[in-house]
N, C-alpha and C. Protein backbone atom coordinates (compact mmCIF):
# COMPACT_ATOMS: atom_id res chain seq x y z
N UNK A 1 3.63 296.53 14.55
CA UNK A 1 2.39 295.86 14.91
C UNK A 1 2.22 294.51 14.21
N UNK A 2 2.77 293.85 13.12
CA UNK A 2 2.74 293.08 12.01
C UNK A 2 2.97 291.79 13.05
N UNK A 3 3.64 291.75 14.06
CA UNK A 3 4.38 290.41 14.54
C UNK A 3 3.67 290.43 16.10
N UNK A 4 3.23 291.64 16.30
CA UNK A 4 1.95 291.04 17.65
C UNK A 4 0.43 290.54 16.51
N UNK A 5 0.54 290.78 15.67
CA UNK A 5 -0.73 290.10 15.21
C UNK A 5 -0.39 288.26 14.75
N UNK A 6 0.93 288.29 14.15
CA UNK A 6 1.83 287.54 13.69
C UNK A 6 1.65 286.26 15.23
N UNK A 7 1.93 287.04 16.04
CA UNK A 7 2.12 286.21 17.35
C UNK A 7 0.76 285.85 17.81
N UNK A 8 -0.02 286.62 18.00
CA UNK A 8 -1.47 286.64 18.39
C UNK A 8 -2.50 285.34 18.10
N UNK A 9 -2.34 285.15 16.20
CA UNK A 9 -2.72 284.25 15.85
C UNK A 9 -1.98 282.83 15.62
N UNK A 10 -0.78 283.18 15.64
CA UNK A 10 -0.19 281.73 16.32
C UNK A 10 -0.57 280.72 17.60
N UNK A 11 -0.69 281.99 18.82
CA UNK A 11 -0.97 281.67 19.92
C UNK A 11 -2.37 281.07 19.59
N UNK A 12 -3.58 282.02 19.34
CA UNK A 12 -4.74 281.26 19.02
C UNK A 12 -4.54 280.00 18.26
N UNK A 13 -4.14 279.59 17.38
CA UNK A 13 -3.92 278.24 16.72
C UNK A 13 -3.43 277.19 17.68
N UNK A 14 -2.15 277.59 18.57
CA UNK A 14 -1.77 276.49 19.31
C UNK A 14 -2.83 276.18 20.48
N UNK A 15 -3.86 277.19 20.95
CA UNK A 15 -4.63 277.54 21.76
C UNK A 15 -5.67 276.11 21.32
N UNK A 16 -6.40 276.20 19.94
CA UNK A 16 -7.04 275.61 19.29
C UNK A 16 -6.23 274.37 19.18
N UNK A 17 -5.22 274.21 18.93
CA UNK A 17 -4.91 272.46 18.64
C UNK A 17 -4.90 271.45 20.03
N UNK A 18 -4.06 272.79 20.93
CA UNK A 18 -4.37 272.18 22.52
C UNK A 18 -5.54 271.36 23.04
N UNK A 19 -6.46 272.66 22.45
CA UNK A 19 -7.88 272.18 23.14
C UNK A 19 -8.72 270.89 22.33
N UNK A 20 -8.14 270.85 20.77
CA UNK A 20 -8.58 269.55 19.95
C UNK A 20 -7.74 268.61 21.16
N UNK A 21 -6.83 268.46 20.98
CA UNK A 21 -6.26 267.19 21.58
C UNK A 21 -6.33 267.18 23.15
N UNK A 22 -6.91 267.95 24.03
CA UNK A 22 -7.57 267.71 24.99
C UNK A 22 -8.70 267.10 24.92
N UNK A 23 -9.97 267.50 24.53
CA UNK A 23 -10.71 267.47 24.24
C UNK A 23 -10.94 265.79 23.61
N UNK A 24 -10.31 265.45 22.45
CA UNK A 24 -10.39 264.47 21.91
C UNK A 24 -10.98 264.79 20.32
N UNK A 25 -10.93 263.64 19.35
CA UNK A 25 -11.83 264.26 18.28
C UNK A 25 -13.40 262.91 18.18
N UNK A 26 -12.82 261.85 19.78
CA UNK A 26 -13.36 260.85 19.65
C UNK A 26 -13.48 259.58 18.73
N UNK A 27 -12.13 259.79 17.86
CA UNK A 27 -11.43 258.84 17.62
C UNK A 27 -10.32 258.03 17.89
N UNK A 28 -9.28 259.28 18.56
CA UNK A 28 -8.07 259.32 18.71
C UNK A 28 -7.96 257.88 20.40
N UNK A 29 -9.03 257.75 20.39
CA UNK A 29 -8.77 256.90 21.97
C UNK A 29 -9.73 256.42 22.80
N UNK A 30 -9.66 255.90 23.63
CA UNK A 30 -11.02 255.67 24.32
C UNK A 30 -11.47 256.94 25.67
N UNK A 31 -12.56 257.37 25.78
CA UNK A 31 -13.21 258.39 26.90
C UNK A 31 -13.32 257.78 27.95
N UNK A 32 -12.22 258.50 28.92
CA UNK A 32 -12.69 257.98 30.15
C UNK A 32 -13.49 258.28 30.98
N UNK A 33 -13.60 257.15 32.14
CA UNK A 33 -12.96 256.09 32.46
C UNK A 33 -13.45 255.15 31.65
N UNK A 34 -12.33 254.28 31.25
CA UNK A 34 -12.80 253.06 30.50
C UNK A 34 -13.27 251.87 31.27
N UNK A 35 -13.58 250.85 30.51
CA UNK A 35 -14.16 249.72 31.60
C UNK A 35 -13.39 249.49 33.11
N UNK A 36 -12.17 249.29 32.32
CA UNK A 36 -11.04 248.74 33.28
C UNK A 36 -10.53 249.86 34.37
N UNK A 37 -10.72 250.82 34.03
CA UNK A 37 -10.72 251.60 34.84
C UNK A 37 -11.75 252.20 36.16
N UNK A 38 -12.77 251.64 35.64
CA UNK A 38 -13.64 251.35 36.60
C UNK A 38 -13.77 250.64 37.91
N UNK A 39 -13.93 251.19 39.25
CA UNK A 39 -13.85 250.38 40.22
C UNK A 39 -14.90 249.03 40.44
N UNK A 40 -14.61 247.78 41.21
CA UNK A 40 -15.70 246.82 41.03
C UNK A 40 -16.97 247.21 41.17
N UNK A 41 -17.32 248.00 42.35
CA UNK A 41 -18.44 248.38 42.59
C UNK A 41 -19.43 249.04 41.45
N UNK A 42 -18.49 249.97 40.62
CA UNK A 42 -19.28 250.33 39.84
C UNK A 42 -19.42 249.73 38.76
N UNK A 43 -18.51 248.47 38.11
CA UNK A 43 -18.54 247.92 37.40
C UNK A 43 -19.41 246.13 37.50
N UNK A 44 -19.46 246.18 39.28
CA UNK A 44 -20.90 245.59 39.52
C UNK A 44 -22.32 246.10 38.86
N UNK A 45 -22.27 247.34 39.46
CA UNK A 45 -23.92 247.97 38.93
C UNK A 45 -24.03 248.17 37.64
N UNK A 46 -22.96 248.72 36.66
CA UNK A 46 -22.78 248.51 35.35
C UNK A 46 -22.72 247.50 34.45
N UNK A 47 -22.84 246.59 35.35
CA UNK A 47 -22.40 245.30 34.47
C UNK A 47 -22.99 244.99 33.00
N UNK A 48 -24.32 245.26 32.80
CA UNK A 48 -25.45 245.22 31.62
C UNK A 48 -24.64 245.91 30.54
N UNK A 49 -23.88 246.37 30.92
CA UNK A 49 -23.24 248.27 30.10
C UNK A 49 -21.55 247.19 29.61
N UNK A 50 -21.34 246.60 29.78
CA UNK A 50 -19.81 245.80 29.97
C UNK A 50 -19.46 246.16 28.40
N UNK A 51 -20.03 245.43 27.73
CA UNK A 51 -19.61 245.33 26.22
C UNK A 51 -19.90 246.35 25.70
N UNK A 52 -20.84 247.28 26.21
CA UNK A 52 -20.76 249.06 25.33
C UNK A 52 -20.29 250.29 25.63
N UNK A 53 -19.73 249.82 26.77
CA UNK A 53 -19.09 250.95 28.00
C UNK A 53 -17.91 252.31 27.39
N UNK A 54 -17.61 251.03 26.05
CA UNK A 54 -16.17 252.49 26.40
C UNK A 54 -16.34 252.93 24.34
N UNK A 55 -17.83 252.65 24.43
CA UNK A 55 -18.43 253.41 23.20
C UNK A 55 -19.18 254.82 23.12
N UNK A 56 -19.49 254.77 24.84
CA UNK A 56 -20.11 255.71 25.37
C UNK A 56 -19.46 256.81 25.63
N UNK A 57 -20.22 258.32 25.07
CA UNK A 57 -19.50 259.96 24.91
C UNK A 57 -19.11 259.82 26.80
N UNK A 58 -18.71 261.06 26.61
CA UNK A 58 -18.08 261.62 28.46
C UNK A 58 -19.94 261.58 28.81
N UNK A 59 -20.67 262.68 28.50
CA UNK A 59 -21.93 262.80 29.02
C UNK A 59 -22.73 261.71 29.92
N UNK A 60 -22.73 260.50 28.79
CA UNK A 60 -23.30 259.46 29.04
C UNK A 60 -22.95 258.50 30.06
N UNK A 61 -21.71 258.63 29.95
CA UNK A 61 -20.79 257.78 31.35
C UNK A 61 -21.29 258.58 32.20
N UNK A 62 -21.08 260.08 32.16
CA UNK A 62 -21.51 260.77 33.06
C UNK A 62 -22.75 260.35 34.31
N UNK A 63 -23.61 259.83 33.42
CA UNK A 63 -25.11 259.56 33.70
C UNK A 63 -25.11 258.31 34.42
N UNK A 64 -24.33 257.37 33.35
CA UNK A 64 -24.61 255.83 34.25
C UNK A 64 -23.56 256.16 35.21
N UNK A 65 -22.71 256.93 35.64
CA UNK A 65 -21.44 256.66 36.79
C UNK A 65 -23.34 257.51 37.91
N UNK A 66 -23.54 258.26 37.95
CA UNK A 66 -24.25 258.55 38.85
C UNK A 66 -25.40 257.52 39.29
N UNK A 67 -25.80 256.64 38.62
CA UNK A 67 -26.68 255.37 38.68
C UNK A 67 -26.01 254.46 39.55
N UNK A 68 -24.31 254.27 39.33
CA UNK A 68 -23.89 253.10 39.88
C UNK A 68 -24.03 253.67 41.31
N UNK A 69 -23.39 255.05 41.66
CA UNK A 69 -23.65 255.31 42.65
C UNK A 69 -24.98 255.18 43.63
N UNK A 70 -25.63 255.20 43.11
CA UNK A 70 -27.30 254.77 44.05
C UNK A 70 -27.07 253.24 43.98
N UNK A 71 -27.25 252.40 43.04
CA UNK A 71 -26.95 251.08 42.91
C UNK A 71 -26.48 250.44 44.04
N UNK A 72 -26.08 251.08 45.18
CA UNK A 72 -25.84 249.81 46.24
C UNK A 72 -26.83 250.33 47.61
N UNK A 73 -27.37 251.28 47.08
CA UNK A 73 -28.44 251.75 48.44
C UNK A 73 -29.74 251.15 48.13
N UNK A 74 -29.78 250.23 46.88
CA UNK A 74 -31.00 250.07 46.24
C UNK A 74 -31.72 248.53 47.23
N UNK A 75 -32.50 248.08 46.88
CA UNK A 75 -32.53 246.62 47.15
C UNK A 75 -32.52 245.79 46.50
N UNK A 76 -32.53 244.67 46.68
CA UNK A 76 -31.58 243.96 45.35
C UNK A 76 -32.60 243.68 44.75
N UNK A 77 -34.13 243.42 44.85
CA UNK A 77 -35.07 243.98 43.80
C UNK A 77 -34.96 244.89 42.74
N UNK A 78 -34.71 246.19 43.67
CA UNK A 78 -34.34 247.25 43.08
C UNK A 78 -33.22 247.17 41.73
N UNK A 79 -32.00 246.35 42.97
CA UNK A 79 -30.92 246.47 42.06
C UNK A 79 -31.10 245.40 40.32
N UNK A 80 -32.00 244.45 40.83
CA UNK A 80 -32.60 243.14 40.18
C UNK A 80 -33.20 243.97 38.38
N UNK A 81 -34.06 245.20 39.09
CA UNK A 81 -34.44 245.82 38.27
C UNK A 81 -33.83 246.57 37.20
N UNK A 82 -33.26 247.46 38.04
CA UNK A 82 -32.02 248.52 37.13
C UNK A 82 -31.35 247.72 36.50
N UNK A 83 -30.68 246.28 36.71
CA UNK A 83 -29.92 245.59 35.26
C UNK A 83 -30.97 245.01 34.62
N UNK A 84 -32.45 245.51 34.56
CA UNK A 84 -32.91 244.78 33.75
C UNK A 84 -33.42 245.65 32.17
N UNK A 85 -33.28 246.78 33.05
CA UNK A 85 -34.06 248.03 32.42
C UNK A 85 -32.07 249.15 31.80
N UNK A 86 -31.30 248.76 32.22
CA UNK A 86 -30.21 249.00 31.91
C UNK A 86 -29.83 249.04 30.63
N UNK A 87 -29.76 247.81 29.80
CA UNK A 87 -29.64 247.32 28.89
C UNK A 87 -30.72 248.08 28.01
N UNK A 88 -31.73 247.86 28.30
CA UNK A 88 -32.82 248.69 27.15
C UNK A 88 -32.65 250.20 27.01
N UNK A 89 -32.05 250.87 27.94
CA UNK A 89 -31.66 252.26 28.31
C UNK A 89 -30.68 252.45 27.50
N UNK A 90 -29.60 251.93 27.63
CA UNK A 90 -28.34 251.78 27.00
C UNK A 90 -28.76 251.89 25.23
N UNK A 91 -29.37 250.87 24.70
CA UNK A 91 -29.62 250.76 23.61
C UNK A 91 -30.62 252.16 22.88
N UNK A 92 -31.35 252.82 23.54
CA UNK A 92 -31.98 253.57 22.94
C UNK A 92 -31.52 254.92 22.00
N UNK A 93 -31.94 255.31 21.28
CA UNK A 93 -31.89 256.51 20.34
C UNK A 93 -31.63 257.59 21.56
N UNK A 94 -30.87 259.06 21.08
CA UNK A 94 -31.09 259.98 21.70
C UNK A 94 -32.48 260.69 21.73
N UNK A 95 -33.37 260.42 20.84
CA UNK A 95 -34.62 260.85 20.62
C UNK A 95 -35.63 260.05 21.59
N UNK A 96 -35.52 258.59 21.96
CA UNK A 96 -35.70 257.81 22.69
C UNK A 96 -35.48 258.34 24.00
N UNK A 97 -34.01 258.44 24.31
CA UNK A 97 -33.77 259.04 25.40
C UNK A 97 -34.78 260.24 26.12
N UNK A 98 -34.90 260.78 25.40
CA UNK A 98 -35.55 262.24 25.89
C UNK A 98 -36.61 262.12 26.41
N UNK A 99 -37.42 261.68 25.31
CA UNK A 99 -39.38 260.93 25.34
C UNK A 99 -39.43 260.01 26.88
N UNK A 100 -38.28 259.40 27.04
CA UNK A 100 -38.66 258.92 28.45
C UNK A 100 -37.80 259.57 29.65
N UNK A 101 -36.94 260.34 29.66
CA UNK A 101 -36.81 261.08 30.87
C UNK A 101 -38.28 261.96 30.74
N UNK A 102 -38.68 262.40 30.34
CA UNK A 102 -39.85 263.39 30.11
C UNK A 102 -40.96 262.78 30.15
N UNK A 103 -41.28 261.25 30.05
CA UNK A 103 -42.24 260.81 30.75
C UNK A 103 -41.56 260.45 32.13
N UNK A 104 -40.63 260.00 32.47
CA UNK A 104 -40.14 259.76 33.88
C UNK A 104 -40.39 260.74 34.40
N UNK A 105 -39.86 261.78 34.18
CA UNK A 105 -40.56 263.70 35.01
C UNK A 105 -41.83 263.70 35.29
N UNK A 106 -42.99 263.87 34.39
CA UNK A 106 -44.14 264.24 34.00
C UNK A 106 -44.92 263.10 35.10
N UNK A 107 -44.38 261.46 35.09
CA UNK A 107 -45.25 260.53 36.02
C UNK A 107 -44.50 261.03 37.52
N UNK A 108 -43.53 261.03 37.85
CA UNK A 108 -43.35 261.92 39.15
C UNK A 108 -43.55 263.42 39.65
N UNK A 109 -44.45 263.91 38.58
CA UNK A 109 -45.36 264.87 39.56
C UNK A 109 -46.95 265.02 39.93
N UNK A 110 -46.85 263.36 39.47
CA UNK A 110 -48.23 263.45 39.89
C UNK A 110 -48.32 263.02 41.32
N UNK A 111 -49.42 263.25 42.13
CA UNK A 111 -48.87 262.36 43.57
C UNK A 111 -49.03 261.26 43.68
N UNK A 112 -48.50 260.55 44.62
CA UNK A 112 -47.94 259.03 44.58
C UNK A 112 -49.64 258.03 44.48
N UNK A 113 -50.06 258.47 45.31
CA UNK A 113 -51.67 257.47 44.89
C UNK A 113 -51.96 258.05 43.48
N UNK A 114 -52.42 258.78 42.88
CA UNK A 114 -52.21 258.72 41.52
C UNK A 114 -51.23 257.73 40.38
N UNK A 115 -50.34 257.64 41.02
CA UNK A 115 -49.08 257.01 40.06
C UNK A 115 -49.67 255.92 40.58
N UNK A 116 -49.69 255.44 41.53
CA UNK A 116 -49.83 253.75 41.54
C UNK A 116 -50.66 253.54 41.20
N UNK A 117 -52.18 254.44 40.91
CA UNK A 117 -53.42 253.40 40.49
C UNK A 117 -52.99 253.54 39.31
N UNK A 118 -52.17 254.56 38.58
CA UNK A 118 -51.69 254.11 37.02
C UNK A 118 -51.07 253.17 36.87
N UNK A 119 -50.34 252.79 37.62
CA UNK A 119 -49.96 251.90 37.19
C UNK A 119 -49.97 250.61 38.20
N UNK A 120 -50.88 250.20 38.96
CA UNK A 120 -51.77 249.37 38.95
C UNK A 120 -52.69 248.84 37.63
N UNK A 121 -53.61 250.17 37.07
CA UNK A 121 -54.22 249.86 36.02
C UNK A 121 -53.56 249.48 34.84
N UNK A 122 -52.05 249.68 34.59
CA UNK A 122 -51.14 249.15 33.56
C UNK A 122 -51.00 247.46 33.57
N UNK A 123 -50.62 247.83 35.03
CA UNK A 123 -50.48 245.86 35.28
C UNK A 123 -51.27 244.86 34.77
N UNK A 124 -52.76 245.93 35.16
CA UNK A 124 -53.96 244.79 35.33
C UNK A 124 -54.43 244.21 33.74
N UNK A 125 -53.81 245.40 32.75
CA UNK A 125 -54.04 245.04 31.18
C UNK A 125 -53.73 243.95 30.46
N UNK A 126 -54.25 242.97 29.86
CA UNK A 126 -53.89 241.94 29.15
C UNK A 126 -52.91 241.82 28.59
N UNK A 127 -51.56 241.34 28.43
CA UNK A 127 -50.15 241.06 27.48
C UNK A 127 -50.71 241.66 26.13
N UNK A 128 -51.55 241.89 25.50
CA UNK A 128 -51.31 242.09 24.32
C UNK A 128 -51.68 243.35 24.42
N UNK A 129 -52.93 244.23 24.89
CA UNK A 129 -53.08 245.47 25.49
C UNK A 129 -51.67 246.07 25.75
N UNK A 130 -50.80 245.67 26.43
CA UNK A 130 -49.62 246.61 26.51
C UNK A 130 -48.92 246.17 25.60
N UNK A 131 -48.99 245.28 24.97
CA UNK A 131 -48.17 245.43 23.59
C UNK A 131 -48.35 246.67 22.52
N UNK A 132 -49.63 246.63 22.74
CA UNK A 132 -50.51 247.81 21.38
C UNK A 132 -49.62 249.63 22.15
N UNK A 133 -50.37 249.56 23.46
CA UNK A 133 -49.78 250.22 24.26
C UNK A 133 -48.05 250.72 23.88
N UNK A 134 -47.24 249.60 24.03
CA UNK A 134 -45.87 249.75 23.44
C UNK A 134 -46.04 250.29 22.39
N UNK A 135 -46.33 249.85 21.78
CA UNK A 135 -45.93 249.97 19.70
C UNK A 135 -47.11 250.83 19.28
N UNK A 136 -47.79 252.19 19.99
CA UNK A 136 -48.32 253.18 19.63
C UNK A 136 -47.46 254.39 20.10
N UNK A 137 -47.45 255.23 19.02
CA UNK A 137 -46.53 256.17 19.22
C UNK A 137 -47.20 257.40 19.92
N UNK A 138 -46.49 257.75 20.65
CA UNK A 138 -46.93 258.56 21.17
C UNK A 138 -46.77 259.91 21.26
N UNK A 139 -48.36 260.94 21.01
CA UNK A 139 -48.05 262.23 20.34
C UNK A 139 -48.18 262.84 21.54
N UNK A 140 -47.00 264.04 21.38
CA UNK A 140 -46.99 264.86 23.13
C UNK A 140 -47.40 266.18 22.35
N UNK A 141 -48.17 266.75 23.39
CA UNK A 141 -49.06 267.99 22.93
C UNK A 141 -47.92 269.31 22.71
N UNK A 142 -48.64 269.86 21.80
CA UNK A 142 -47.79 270.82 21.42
C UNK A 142 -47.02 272.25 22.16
N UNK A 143 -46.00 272.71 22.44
CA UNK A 143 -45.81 273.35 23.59
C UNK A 143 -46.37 274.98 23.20
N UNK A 144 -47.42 275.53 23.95
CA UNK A 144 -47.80 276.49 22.94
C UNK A 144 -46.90 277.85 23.14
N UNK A 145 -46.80 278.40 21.95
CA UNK A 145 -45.66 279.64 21.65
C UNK A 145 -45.94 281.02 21.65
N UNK A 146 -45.49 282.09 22.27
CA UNK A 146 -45.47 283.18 22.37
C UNK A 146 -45.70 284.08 21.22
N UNK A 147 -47.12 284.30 20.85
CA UNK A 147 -47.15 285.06 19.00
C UNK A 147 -45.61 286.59 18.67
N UNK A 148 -45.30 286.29 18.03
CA UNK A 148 -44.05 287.19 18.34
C UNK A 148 -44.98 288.82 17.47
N UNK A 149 -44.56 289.94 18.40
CA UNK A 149 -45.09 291.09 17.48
C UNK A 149 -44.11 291.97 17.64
N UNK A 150 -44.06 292.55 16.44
CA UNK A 150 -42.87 293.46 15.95
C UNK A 150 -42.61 294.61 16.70
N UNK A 151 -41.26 295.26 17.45
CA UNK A 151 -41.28 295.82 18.34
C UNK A 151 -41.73 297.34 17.79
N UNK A 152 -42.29 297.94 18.64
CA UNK A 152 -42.92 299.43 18.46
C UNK A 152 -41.78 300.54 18.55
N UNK A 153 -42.03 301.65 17.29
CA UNK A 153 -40.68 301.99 17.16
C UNK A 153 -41.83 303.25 18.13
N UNK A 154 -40.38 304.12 18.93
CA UNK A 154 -40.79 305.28 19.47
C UNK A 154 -41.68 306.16 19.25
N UNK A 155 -42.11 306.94 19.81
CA UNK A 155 -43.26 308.09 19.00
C UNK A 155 -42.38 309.05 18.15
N UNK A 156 -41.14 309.64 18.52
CA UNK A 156 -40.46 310.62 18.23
C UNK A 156 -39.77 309.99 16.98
N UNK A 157 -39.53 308.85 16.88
CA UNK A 157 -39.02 308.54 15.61
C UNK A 157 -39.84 307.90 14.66
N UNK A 158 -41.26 307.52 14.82
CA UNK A 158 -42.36 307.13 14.14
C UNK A 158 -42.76 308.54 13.05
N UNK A 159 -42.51 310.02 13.78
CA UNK A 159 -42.98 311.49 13.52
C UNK A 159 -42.64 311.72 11.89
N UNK A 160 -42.69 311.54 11.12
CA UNK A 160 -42.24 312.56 9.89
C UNK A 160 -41.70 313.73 10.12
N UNK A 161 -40.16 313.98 9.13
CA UNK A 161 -40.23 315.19 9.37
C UNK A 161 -40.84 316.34 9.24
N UNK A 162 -42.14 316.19 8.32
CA UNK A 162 -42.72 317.31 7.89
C UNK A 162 -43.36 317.18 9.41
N UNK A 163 -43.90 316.50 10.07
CA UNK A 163 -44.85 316.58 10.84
C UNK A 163 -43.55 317.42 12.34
N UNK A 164 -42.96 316.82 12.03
CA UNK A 164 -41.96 317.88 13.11
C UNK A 164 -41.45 319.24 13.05
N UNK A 165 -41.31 319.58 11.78
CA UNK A 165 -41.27 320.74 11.48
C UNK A 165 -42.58 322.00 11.60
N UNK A 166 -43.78 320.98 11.58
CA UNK A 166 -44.80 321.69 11.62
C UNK A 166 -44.90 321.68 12.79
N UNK A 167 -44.73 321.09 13.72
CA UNK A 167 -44.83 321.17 15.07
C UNK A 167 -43.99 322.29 15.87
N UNK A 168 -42.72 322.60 14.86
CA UNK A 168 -41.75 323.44 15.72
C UNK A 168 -41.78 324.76 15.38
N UNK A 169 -42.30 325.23 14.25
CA UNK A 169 -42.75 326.31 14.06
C UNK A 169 -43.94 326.87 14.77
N UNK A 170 -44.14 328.57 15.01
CA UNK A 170 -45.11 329.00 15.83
C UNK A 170 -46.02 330.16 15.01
């Protein structure tokens, strides 16, 4: 038995180095696709992204490769927009990140005349009003939690034995 265990954990080790150097350790190279590897089209809609592109984990490419894809159904307003707001996206914290997909969620379920008089009424605010606006942090309500209570042990095993014994006698 000494040399199937012998073998066993060999195999697991080469198993494990395989999957490091698949995987990457994210030093060893750049994550693709790298810039250049990128087709024009998407390296049109990416363009904002040029100089940080191949700093970016798999995930994250992940994310902007699905952006470029909409990027030509957009209008070039549209598209005008997304490289404008690109760049600031790009740059943010992962903590950053989150706080605004989660306001991006939260303002698309409200219904659409709702959203626009919000933000109508955003527009209509003085430059420095949405400055304050910006640079107040913003506290999101607390998600409330399930009081945890300790699970209830059986009746039959709650019993004492004296109390079972007295029970089984007649």
């Amino acid at each position: 038995m000494p040399p199937l265990r012998f073998g066993a954990a060999t195999c697991a080790i080469a198993l494990a180095l395989l999957a490091q150097a698949a995987l990457g350790d994210g030093k060893s190279g750049p994550v693709h696709p790298t810039w250049g590897e990128l087709s024009s089209s998407q390296r049109e809609a990416l363009a904002p992204l040029a100089g940080d592109w191949d700093k970016f984990d798999p995930v994250r490419k992940k994310k902007w490769l699905e952006v470029a894809s909409k990027y030509p159904h957009l209008s070039p307003e549209g598209q005008q927009h997304v490289h404008e707001r690109m760049g600031e996206l790009a740059r943010m914290t992962p903590q950053e990140r989150v706080t605004t997909r989660e306001n991006f969620v939260r303002a698309y379920q409200l219904p659409l005349d709702q959203r626009q008089a919000l933000v109508q009424k955003y527009q209509d605010l003085p430059a420095d009003q949405k400055k304050e606006l910006a640079a107040k942090p913003t506290v999101r309500p607390e998600t409330p939690r399930k009081p945890t209570t300790p699970p209830k042990a059986p009746a039959a095993a709650a019993a004492s034995p004296k109390d079972t014994a007295a029970t089984t006698r007649h």
